[in-house]
Protein backbone atom coordinates (compact mmCIF):
# COMPACT_ATOMS: atom_id res chain seq x y z
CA UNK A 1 -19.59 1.31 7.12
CA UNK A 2 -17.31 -1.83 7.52
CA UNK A 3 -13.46 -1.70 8.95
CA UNK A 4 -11.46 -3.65 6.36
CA UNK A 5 -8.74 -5.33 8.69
CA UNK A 6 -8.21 -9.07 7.15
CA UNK A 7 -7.33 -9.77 3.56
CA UNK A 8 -5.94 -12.72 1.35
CA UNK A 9 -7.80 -15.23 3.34
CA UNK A 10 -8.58 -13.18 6.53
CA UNK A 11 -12.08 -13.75 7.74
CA UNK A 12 -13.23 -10.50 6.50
CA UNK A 13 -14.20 -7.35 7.88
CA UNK A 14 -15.68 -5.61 11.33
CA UNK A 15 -17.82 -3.33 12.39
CA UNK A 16 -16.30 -0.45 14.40
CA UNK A 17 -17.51 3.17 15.07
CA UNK A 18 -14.74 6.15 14.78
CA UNK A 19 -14.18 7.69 18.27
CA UNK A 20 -14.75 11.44 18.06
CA UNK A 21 -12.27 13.83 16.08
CA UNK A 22 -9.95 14.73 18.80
CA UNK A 23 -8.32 18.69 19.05
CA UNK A 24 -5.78 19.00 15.85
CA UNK A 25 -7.44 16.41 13.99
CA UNK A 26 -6.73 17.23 10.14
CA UNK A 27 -9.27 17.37 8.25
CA UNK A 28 -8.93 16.70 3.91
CA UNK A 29 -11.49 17.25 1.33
CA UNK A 30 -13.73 15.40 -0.84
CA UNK A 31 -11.60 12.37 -2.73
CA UNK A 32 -12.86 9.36 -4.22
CA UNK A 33 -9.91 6.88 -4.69
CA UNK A 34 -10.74 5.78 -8.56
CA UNK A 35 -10.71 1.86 -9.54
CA UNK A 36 -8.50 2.34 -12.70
CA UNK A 37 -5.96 4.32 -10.49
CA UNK A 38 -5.29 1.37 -7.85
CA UNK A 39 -5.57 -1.25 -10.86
CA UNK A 40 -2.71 0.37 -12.58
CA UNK A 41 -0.68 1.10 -9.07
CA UNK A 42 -0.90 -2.55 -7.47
CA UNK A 43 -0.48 -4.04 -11.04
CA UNK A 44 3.15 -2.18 -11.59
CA UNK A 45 3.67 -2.99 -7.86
CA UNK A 46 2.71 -7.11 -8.28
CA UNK A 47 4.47 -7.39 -11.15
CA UNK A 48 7.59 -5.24 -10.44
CA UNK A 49 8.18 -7.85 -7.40
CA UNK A 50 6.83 -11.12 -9.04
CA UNK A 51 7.64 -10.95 -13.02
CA UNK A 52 9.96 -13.73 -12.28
CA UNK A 53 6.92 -15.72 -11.25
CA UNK A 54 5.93 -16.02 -14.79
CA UNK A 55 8.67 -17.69 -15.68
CA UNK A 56 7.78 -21.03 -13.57
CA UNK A 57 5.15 -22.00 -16.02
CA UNK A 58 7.01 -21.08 -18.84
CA UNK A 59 10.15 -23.58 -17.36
CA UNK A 60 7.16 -26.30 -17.05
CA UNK A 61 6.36 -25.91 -20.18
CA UNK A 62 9.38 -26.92 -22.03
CA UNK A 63 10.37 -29.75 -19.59
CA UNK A 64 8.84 -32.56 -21.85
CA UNK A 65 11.47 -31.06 -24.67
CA UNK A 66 14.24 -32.47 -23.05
CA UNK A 67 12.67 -36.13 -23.91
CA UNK A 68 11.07 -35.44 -26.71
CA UNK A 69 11.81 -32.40 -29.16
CA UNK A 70 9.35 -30.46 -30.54
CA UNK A 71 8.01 -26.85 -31.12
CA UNK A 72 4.93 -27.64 -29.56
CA UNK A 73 6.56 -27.52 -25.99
CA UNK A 74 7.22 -23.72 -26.55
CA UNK A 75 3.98 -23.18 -27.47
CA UNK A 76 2.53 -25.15 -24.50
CA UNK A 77 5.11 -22.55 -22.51
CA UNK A 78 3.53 -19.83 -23.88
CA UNK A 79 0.32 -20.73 -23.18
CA UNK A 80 0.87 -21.57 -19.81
CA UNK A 81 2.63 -18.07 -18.81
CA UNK A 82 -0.09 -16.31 -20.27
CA UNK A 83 -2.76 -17.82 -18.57
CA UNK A 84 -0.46 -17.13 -15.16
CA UNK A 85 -0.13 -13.52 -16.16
CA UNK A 86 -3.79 -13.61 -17.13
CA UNK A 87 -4.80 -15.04 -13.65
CA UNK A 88 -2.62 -13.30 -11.30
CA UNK A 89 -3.90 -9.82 -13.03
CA UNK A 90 -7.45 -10.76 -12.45
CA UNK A 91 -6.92 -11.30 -8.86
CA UNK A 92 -5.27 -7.72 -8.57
CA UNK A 93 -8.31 -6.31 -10.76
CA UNK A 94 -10.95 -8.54 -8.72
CA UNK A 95 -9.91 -6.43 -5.37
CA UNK A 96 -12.32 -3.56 -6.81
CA UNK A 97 -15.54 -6.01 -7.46
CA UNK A 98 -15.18 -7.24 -3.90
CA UNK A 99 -17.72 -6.11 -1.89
CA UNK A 100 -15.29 -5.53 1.40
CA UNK A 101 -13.37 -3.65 -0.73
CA UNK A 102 -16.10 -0.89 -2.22
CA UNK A 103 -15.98 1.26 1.00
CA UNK A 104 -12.40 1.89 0.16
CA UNK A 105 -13.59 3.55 -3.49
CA UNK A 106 -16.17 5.43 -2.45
CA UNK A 107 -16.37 9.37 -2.45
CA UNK A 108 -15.23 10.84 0.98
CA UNK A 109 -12.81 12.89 3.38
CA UNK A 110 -10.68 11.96 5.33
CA UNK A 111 -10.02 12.86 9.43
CA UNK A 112 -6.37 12.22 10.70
CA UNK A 113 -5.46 12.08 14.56
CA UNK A 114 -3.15 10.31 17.15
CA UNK A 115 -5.22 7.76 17.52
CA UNK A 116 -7.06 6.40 13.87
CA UNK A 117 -7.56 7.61 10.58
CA UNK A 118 -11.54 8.42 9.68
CA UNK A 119 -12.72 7.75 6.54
CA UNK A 120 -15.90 9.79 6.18
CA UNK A 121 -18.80 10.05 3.52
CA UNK A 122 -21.32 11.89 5.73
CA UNK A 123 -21.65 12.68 9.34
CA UNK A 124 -23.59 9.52 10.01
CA UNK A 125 -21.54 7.27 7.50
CA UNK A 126 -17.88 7.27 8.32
CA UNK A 127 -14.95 4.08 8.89
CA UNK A 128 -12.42 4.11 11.39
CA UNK A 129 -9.23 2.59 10.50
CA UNK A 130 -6.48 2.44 13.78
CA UNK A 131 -3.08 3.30 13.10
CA UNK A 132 -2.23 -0.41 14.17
CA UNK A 133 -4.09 -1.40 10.75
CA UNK A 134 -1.24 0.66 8.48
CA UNK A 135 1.40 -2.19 7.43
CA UNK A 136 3.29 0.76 5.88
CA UNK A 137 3.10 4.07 4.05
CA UNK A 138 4.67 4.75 0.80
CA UNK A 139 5.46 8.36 -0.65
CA UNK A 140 5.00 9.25 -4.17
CA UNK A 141 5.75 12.38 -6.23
CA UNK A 142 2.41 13.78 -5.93
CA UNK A 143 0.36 11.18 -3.48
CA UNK A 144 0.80 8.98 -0.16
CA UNK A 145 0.07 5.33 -0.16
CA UNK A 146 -0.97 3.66 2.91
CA UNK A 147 -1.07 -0.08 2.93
CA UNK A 148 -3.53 -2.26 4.95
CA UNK A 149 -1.97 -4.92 7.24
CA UNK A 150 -2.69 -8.28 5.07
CA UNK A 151 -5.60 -10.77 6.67
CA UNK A 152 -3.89 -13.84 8.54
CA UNK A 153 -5.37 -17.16 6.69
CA UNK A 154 -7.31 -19.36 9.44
CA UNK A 155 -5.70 -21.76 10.99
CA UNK A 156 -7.98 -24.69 9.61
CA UNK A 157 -6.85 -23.93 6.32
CA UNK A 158 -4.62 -26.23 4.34
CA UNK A 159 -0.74 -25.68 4.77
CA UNK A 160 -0.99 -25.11 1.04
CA UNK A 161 -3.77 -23.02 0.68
CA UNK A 162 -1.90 -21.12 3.94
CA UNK A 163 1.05 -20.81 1.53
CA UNK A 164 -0.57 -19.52 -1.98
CA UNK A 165 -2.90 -16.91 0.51
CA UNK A 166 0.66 -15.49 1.79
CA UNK A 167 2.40 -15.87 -1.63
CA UNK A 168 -0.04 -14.48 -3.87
CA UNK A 169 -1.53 -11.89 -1.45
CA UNK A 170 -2.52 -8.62 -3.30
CA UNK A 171 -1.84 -5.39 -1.61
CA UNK A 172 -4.36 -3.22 -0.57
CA UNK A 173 -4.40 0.74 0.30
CA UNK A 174 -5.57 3.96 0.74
CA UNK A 175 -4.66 6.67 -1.65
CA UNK A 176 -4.22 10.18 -0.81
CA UNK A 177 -2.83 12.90 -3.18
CA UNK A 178 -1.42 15.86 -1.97
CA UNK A 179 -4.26 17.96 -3.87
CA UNK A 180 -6.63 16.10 -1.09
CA UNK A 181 -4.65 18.32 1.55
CA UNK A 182 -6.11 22.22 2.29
CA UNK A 183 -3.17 23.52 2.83
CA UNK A 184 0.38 22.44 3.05
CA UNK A 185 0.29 23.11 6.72
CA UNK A 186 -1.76 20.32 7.04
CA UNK A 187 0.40 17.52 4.83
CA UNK A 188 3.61 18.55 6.85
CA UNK A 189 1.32 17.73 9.99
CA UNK A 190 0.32 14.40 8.32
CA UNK A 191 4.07 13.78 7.54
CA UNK A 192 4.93 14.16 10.96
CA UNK A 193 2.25 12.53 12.25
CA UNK A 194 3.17 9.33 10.11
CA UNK A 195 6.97 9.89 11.06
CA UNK A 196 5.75 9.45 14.60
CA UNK A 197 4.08 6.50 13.96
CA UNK A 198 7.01 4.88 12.38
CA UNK A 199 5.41 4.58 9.19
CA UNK A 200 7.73 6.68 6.98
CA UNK A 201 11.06 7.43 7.06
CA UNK A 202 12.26 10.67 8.92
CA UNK A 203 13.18 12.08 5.39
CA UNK A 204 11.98 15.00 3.42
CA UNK A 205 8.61 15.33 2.94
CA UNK A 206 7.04 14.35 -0.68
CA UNK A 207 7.61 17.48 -2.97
């Protein structure tokens, strides 16, 4: 199984074996992270940050109407936001068809410790993913969110293509409900272990 560690122009993934469970490792159940659930969490997410985005093509749009008046302009502003908004969502939805990206939606448990976080389907099948690779973690009602660290774009690459790979980057992460837990023992140990870590907030754990 493949280590995801670049994205949004990285140069992809690499191979790396998990070390062996070391003593206090917690251990979840079964969970298979479902494709409609990230859809709909990284879509609110793009679009809560970027909605004003859209309104760049829209401002294109109607910049002939200041020469020449006409309805048409609108329409060509409508047309052009739409397409953004149409574009923009199919690179959110397009993370799930990647191939890189299947190992993170397939049915597995999951093995926490000081030193990585195991992402296991059998005994012989399993990821590692270092700590070092969490960006962030984000706490919801009723699941955690750990984002990936996003892929640096190559050097070689054009300054623009640099630019709309950091701009228009679309976040990736690991979803883990409380439910995936055995007991709430272990969740306050995985709180604590991401509070040491410096990947949460020392706060209240998620109700």
């Amino acid at each position: 199984m493949n280590q995801p560690n670049q994205r949004g122009g990285g140069s992809g993934y690499r191979q790396q074996q998990p070390q062996q469970p070391a003593p206090g490792t917690i251990k979840t159940k079964k969970y298979q992270f479902d494709t409609n659930t990230y859809t709909n969490l990284a879509m609110a997410e793009v679009w809560r940050k970027e909605w004003w985005y859209a309104t760049i093509p829209f401002a294109i749009g109607l910049l002939p109407a200041i020469i020449w008046h006409s309805w048409w302009w609108l329409a060509l502003s409508a047309v052009l936001t739409i397409l953004y908004v149409l574009l923009r969502s199919a690179q959110i939805t397009g993370i799930t068809q990647m191939e890189q990206s299947k190992p993170l939606f397939e049915r597995m448990n999951y093995e926490m410790d000081q030193r990585q976080l195991i992402m296991r389907q059998t005994e012989q099948k399993a990821m590692a993913l270092p700590w070092d690779q969490i960006a962030r973690v984000r706490r919801e009602p009723d699941a955690y969110l750990l984002y990936l660290k996003p892929g640096v774009p190559p050097a070689d690459m054009a300054p623009w293509r640099q630019w709309l790979a950091r701009t228009f980057d679309v976040p990736v992460f690991l979803h883990l409900p409380l439910r995936l837990f055995n007991n709430d023992n272990d969740r306050k140990l995985f709180e604590a272990l991401l509070r040491r870590k410096g990947l949460v907030a020392d706060a209240a754990p998620a109700a």
